[in-house]
C-alpha atoms as a PDB file:
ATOM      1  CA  UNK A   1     107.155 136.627  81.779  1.00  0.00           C
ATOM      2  CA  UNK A   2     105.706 136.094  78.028  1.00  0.00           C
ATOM      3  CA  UNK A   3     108.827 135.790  75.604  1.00  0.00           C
ATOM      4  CA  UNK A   4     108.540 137.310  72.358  1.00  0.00           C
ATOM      5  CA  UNK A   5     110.868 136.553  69.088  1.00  0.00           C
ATOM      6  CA  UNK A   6     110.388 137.868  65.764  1.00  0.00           C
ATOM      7  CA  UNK A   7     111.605 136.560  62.771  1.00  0.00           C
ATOM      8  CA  UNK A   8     113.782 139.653  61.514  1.00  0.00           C
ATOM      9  CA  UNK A   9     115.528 139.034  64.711  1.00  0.00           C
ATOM     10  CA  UNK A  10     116.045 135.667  64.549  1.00  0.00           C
ATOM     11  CA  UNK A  11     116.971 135.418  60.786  1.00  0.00           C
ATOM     12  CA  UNK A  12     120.983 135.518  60.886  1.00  0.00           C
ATOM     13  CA  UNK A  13     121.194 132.103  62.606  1.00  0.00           C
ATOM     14  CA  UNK A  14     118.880 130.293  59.946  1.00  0.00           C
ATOM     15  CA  UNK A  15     120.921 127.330  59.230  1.00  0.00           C
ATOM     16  CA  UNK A  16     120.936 125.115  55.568  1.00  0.00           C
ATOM     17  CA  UNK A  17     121.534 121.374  55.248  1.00  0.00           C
ATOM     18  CA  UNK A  18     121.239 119.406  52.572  1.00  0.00           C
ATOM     19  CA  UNK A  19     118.430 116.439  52.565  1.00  0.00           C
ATOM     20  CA  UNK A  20     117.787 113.843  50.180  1.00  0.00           C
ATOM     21  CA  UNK A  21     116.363 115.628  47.129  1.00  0.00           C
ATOM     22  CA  UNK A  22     117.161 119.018  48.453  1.00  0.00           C
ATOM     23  CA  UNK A  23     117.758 121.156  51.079  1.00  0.00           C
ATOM     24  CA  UNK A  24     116.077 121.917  54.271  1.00  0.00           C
ATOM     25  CA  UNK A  25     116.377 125.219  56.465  1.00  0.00           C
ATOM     26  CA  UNK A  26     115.678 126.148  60.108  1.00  0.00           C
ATOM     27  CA  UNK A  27     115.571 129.286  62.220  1.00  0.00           C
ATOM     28  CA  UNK A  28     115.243 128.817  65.809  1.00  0.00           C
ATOM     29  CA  UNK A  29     113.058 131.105  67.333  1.00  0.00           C
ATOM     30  CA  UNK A  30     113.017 130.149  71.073  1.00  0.00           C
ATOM     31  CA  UNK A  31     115.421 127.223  71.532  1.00  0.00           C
ATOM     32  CA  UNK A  32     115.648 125.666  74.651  1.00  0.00           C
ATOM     33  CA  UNK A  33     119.272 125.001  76.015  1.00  0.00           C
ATOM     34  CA  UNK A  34     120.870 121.537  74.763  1.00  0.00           C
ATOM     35  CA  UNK A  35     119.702 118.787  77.158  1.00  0.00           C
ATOM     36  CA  UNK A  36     116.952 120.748  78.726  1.00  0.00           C
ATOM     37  CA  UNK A  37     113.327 118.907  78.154  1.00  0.00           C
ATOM     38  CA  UNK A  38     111.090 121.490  80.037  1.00  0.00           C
ATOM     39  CA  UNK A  39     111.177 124.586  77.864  1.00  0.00           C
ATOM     40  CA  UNK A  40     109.006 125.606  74.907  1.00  0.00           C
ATOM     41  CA  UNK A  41     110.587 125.185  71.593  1.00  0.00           C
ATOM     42  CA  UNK A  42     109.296 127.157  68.530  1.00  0.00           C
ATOM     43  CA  UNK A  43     111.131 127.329  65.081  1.00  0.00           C
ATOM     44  CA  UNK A  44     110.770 127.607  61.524  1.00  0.00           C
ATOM     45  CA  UNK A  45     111.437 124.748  59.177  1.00  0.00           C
ATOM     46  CA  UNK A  46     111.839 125.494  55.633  1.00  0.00           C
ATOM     47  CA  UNK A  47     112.048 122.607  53.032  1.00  0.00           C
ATOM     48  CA  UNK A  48     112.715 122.862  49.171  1.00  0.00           C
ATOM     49  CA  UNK A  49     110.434 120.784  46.393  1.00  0.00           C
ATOM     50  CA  UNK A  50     111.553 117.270  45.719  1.00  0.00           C
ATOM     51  CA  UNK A  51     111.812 115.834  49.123  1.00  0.00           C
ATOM     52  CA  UNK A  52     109.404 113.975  51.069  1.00  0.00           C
ATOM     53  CA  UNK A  53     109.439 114.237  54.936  1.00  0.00           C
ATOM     54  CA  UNK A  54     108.741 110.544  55.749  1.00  0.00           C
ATOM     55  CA  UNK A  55     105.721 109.226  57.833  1.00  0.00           C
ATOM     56  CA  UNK A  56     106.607 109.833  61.858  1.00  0.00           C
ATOM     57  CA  UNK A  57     105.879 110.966  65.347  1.00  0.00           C
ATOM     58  CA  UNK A  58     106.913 112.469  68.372  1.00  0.00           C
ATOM     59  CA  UNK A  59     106.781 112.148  71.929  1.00  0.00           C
ATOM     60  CA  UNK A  60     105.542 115.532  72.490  1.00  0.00           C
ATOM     61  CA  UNK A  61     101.870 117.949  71.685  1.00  0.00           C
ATOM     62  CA  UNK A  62     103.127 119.918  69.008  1.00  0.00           C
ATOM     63  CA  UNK A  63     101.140 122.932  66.510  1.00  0.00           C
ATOM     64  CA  UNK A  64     102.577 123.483  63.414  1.00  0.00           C
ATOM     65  CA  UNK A  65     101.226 126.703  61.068  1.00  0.00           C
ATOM     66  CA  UNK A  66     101.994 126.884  57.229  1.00  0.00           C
ATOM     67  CA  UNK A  67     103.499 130.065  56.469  1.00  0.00           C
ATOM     68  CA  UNK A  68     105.295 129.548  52.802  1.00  0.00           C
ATOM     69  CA  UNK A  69     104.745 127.436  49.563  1.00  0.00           C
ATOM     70  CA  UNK A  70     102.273 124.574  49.983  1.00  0.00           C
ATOM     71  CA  UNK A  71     102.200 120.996  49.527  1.00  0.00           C
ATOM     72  CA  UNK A  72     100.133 117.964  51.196  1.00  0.00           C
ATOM     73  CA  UNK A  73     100.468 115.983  54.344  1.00  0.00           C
ATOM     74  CA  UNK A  74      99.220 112.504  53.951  1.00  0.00           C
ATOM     75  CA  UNK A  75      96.479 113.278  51.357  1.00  0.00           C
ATOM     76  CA  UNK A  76      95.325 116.350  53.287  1.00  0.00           C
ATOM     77  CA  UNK A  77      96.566 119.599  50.968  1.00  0.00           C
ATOM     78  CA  UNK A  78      98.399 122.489  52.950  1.00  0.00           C
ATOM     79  CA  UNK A  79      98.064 125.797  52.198  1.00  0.00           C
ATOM     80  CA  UNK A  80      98.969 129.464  53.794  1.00  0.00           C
ATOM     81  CA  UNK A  81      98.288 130.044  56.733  1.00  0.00           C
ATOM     82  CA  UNK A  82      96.673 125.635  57.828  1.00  0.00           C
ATOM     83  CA  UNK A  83      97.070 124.844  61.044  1.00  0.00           C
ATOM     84  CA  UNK A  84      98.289 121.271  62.100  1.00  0.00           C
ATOM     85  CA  UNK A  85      97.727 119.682  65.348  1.00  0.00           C
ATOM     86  CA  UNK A  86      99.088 116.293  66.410  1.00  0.00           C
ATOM     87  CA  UNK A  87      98.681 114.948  69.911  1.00  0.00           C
ATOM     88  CA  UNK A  88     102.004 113.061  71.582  1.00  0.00           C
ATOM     89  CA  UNK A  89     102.930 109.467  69.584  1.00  0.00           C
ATOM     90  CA  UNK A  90     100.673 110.414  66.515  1.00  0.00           C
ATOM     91  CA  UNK A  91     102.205 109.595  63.640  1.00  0.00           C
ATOM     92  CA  UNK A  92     101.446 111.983  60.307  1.00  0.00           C
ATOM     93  CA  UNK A  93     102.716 112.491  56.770  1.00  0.00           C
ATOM     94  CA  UNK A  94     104.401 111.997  54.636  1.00  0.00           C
ATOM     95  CA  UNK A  95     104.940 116.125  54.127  1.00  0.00           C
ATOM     96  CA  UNK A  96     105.572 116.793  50.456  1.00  0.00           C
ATOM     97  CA  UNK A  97     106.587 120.059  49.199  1.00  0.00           C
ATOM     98  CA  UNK A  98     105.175 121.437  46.156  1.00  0.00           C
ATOM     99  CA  UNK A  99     107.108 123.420  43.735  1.00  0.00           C
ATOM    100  CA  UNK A 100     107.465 126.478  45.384  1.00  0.00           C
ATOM    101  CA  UNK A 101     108.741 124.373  48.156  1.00  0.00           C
ATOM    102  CA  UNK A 102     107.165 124.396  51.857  1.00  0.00           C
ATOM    103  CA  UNK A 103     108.050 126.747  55.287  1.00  0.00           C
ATOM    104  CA  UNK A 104     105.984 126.201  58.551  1.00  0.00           C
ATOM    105  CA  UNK A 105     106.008 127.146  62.181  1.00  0.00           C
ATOM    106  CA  UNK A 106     106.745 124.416  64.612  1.00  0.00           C
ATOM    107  CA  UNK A 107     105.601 124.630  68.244  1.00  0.00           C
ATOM    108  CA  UNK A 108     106.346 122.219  71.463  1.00  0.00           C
ATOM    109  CA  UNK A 109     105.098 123.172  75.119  1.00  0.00           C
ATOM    110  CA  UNK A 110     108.959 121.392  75.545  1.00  0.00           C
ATOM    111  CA  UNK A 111     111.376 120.298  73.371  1.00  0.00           C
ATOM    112  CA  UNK A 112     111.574 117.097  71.717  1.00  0.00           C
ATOM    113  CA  UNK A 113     113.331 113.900  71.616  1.00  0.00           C
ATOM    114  CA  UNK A 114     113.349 114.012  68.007  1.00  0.00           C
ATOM    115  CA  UNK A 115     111.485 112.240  65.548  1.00  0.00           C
ATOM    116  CA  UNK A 116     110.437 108.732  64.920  1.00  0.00           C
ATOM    117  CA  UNK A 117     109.690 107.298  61.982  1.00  0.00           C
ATOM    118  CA  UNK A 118     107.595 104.668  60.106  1.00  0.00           C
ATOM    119  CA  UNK A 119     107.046 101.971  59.366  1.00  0.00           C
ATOM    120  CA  UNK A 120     110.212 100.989  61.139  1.00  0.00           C
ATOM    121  CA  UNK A 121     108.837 102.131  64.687  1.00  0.00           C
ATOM    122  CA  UNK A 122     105.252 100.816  63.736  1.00  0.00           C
ATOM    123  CA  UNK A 123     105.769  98.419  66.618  1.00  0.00           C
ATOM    124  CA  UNK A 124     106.822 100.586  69.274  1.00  0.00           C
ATOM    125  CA  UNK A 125     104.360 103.166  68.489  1.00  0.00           C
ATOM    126  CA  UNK A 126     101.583 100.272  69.381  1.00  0.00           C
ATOM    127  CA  UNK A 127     103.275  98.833  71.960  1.00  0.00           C
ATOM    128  CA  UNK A 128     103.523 102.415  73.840  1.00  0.00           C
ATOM    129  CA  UNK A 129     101.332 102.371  77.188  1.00  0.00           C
ATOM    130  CA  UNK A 130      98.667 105.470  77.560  1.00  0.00           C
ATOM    131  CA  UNK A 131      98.846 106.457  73.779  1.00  0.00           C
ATOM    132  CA  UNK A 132      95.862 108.721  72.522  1.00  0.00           C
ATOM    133  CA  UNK A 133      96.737 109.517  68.902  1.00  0.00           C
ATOM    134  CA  UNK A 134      94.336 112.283  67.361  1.00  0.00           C
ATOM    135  CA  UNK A 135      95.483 115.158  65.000  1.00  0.00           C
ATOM    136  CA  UNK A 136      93.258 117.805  62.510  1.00  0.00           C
ATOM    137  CA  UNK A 137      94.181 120.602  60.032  1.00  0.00           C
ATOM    138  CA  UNK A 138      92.071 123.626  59.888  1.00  0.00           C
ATOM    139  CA  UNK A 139      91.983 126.860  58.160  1.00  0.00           C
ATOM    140  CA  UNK A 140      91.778 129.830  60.351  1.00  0.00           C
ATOM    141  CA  UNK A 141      89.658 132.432  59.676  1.00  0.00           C
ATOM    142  CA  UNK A 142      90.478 135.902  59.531  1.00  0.00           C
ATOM    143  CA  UNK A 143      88.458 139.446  59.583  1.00  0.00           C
ATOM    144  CA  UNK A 144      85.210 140.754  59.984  1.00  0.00           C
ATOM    145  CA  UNK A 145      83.652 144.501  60.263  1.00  0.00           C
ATOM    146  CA  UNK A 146      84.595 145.244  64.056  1.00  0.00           C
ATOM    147  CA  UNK A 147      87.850 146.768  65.142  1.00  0.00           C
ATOM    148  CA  UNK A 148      88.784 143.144  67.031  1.00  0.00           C
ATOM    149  CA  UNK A 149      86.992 140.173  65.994  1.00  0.00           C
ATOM    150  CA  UNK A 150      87.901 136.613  66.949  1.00  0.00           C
ATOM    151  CA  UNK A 151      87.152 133.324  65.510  1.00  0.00           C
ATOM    152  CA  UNK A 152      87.550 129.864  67.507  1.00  0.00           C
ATOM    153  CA  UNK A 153      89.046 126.934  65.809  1.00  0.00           C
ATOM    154  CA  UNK A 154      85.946 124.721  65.288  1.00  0.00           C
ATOM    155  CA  UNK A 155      87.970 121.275  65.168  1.00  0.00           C
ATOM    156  CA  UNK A 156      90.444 122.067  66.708  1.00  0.00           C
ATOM    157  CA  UNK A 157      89.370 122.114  70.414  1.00  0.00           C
ATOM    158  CA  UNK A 158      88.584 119.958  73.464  1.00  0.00           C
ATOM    159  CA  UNK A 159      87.686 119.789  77.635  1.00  0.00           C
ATOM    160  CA  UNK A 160      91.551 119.404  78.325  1.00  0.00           C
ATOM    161  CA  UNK A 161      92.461 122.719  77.452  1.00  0.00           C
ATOM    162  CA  UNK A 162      93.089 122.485  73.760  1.00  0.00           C
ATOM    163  CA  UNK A 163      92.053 125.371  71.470  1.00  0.00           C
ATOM    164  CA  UNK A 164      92.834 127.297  68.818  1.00  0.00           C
ATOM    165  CA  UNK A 165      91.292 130.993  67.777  1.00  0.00           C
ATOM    166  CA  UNK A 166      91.904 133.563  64.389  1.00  0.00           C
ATOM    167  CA  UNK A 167      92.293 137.190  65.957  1.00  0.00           C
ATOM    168  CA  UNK A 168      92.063 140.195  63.255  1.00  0.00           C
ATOM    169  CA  UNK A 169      92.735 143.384  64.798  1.00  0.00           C
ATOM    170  CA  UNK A 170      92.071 147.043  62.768  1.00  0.00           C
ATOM    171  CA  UNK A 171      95.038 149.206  62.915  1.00  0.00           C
ATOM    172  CA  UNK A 172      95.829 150.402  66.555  1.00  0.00           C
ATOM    173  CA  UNK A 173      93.046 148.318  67.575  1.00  0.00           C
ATOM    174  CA  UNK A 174      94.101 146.494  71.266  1.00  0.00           C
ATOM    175  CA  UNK A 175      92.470 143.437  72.965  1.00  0.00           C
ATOM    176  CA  UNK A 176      93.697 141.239  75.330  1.00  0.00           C
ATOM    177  CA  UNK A 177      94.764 137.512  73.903  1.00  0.00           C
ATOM    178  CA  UNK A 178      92.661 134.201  74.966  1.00  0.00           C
ATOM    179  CA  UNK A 179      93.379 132.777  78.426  1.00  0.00           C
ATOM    180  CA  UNK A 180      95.757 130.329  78.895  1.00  0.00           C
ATOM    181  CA  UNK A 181      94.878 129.290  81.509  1.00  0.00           C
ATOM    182  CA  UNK A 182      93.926 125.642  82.118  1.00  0.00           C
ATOM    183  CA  UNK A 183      96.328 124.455  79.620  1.00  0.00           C
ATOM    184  CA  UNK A 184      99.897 123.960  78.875  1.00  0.00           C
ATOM    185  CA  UNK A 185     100.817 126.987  77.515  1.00  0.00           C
ATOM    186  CA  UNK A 186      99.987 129.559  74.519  1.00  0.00           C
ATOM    187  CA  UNK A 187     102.168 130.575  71.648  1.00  0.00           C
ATOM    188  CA  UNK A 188     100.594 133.573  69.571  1.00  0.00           C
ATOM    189  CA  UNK A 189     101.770 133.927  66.264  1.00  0.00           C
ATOM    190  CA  UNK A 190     101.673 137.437  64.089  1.00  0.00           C
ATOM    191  CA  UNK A 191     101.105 136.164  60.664  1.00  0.00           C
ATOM    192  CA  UNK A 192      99.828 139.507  59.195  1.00  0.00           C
ATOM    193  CA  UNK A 193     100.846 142.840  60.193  1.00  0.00           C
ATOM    194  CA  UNK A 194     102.489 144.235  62.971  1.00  0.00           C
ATOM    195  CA  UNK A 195     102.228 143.912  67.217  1.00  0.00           C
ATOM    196  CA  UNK A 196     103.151 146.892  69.119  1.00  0.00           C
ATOM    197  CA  UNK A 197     104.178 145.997  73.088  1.00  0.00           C
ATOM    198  CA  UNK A 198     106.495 148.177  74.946  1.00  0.00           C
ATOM    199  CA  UNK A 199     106.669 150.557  72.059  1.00  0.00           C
ATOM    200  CA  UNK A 200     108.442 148.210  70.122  1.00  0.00           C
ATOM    201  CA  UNK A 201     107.073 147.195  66.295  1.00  0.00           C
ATOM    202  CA  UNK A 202     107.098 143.553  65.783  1.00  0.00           C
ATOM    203  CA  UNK A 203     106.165 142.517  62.339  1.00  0.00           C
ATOM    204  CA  UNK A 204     104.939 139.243  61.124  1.00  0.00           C
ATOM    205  CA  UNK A 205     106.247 136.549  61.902  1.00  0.00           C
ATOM    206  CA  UNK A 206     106.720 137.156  65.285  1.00  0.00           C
ATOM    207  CA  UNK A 207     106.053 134.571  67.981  1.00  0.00           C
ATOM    208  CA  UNK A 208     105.321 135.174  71.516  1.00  0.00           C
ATOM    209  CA  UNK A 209     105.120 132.157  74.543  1.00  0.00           C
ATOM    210  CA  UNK A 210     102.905 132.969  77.477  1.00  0.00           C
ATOM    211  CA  UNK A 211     103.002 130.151  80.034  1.00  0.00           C
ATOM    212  CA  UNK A 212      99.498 128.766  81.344  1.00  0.00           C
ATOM    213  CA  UNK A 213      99.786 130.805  85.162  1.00  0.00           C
ATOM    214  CA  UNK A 214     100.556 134.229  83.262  1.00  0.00           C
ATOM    215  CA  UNK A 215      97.978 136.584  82.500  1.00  0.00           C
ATOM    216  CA  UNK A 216      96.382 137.118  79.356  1.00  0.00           C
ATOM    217  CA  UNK A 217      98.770 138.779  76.812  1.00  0.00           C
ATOM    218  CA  UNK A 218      97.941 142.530  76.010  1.00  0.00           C
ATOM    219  CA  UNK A 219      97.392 142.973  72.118  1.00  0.00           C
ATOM    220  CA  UNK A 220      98.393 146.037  70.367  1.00  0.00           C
ATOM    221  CA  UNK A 221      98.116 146.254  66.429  1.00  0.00           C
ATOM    222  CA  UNK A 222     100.214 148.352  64.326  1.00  0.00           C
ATOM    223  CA  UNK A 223      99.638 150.726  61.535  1.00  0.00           C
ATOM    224  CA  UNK A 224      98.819 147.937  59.370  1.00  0.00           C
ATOM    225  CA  UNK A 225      96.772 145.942  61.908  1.00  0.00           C
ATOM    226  CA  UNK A 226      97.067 142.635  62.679  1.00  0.00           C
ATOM    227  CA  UNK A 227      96.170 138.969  61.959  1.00  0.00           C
ATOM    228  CA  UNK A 228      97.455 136.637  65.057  1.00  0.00           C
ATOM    229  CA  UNK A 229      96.727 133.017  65.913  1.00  0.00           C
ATOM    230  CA  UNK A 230      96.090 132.254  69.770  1.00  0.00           C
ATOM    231  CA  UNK A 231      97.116 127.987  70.118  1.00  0.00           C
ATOM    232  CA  UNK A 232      96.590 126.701  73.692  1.00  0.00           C
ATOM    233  CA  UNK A 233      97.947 123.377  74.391  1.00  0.00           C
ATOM    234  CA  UNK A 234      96.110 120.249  76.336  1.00  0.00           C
ATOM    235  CA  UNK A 235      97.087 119.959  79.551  1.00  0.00           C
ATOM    236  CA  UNK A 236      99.067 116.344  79.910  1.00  0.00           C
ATOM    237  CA  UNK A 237      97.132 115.004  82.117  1.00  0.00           C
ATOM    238  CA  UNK A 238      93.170 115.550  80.939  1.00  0.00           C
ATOM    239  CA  UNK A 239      93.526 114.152  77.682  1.00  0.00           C
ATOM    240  CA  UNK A 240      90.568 112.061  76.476  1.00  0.00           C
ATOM    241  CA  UNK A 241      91.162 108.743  75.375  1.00  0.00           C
ATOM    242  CA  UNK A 242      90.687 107.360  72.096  1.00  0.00           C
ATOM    243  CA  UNK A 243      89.810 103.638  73.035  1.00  0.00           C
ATOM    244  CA  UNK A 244      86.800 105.202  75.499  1.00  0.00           C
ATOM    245  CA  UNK A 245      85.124 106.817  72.302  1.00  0.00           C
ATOM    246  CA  UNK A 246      82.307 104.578  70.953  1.00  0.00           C
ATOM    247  CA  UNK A 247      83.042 103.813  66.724  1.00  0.00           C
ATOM    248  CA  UNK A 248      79.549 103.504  66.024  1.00  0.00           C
ATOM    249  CA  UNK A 249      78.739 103.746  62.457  1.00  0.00           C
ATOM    250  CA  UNK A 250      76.118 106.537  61.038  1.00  0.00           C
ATOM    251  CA  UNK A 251      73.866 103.849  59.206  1.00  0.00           C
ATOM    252  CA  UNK A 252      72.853 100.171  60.985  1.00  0.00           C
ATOM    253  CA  UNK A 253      74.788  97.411  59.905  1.00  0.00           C
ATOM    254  CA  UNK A 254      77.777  99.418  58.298  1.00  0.00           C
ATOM    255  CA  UNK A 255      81.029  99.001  60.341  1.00  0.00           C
ATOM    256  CA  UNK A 256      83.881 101.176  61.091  1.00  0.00           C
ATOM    257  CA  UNK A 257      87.611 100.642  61.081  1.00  0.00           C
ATOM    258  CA  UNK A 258      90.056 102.383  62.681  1.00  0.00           C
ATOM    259  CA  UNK A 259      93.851 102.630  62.208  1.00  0.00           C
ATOM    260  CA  UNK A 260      95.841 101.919  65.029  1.00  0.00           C
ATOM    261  CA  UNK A 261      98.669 103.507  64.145  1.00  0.00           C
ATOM    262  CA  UNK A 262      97.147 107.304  64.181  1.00  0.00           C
ATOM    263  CA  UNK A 263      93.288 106.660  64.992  1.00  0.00           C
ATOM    264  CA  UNK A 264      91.714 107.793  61.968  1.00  0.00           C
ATOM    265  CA  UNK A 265      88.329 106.313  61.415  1.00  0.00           C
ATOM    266  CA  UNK A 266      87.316 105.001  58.022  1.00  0.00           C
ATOM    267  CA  UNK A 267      82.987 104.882  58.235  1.00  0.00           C
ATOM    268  CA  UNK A 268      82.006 102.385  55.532  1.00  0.00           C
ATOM    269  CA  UNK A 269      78.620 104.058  55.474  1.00  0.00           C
ATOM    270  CA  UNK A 270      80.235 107.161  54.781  1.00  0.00           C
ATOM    271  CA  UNK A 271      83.133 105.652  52.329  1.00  0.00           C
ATOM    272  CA  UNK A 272      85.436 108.619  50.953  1.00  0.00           C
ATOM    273  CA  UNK A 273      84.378 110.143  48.033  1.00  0.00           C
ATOM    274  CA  UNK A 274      87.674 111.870  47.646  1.00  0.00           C
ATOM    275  CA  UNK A 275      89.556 108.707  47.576  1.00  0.00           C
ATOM    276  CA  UNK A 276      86.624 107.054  45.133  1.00  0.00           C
ATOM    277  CA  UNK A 277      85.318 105.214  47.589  1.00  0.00           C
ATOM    278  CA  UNK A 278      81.201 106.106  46.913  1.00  0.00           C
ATOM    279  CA  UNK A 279      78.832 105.669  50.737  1.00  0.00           C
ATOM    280  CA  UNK A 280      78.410 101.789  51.773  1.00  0.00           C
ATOM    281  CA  UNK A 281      81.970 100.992  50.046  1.00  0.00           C
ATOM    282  CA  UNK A 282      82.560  97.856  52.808  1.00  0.00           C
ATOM    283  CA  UNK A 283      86.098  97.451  53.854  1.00  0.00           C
ATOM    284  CA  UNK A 284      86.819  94.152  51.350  1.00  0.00           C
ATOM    285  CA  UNK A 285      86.155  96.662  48.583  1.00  0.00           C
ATOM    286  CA  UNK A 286      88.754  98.935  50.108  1.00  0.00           C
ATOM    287  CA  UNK A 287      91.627  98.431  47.008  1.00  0.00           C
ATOM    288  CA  UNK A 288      94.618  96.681  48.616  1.00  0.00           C
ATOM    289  CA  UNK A 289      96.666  99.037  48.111  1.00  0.00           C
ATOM    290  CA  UNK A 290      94.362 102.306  49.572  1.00  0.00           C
ATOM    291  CA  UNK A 291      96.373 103.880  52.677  1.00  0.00           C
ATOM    292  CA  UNK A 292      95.257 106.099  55.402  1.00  0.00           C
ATOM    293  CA  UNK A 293      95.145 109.552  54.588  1.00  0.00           C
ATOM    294  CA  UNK A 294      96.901 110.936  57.820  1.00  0.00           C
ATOM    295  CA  UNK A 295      99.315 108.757  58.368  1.00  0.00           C
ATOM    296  CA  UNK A 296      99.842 106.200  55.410  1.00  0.00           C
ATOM    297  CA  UNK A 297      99.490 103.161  56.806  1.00  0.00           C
ATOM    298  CA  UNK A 298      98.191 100.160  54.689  1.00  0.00           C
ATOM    299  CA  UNK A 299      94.867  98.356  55.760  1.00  0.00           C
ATOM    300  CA  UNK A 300      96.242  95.475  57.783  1.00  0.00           C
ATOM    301  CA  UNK A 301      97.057  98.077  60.549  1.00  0.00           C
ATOM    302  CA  UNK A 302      92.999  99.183  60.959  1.00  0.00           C
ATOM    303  CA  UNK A 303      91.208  97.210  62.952  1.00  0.00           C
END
């Protein structure tokens, strides 16, 4: 049976601990019991300007939706509402608040081990059999003239079950939510509005699970409507692997690197612009001290 938490029910155990630089909060949404490594997790993390969440990993799929503040992650800039998805043993960051600090959704198909960080677990991370690092951030986007409308993720997707989709419902507009089926589970988050389901109001945020052999969830938007964001996980065992994608470069003769820490490809025909690296910048022209802009690795770990 789908499980549904929303936030103004969940707000009185929102917990406060002080961090290096700060403070960091967290509100468990759907906590799975102590020990137990088969249940969804899904909480919000909360963290105040002047900290830096270090570079790190886990061992598990996670989603993770900006819902306050702002800030970057590596050298990618997060805003209301990004979405963030990191495959198992991909390492991303560092997460640095702005100043009006930084709150986001975190979602697991099962809870964690906790994090690991770098660069002091840069060696287990490569030495870990069947890794297949790959992450993205994407915008979702919302509305449109009919009374549902739905917008797939167009990065964030794949065969093995992965996908992501922007739902904008008209008030007391209903729909049913995308399948999730083939994969390992769907969380739906209500970051706009209200859901009605058993004549109960749930206003944003409110988080529902749906496992992958449950039926689609029936959508129901309030007074206000509703904005909601369907995230399917990959099933475990159909993900593609990184090493069997060809790194073929988009001009002849240019090569491309790849870190091996978190996969990300650097194109020298392509350069990065951003980073003031013009097209055809080769990798000796890289500056020494350039670092990957997921993960933050130097470039003795691309390869």
């Amino acid at each position: 049976m789908p499980r549904i938490a929303a936030y103004d029910d969940v707000k009185a155990g929102r917990t406060r601990r002080e961090i290096p630089g700060g403070y960091a909060w967290r509100t468990e949404f759907m906590m799975p019991p102590k020990d137990n490594f088969t249940q969804p997790h899904a909480y919000l993390a909360e963290r105040s300007s002047g900290n830096v969440l270090r570079t790190h990993y886990h061992v598990i799929d996670q989603f993770q939706i900006i819902v306050s503040g702002g800030g970057v992650m590596g050298k990618h800039k997060l805003a209301i509402p990004a979405v963030h998805f990191s495959r198992a043993y991909t390492p991303y960051g560092p997460l640095i608040p702005n100043k009006d600090d930084v709150g986001f959704i975190t979602l697991r198909p099962r809870r964690d081990t906790g994090a690991s960080f770098l660069p002091e677990a840069n060696e287990k991370l490569k030495n870990t059999p069947g890794r297949k690092p790959w992450q993205a951030t994407e915008m979702p986007v919302f509305g449109g003239a009919a009374d549902v409308a739905v917008q797939p993720f167009s990065r964030i997707q794949a065969d093995d079950g992965l996908a992501a989709f922007a739902l904008t419902l008209k008030p007391g507009a209903s729909t049913t939510a995308p399948s999730p089926a083939g994969t390992n589970g769907q969380f739906l988050i209500v970051t706009k509005g209200c859901l009605v389901h058993d004549g109960k109001h749930h206003k944003a945020l409110t988080i529902v699970q749906v496992n992958a052999d449950e039926a689609p969830f029936n959508l129901q938007a309030g007074a206000d409507g509703m904005e909601l964001l369907a995230l399917n996980f990959p099933r475990e065992s159909a993900r593609p692997t990184i090493a069997n994608v060809p790194l073929v470069s988009s001009k002849s003769g240019a090569r491309v690197w790849q870190c091996q820490l978190c996969a990300f490809v650097y194109d020298e025909a392509l350069g990065m612009p951003t980073d003031g690296l013009p097209p055809g910048t080769r990798w000796e022209d890289v500056p020494a001290d350039w670092v990957c802009p997921d993960c933050a690795t130097g470039k003795s770990e691309f390869s």
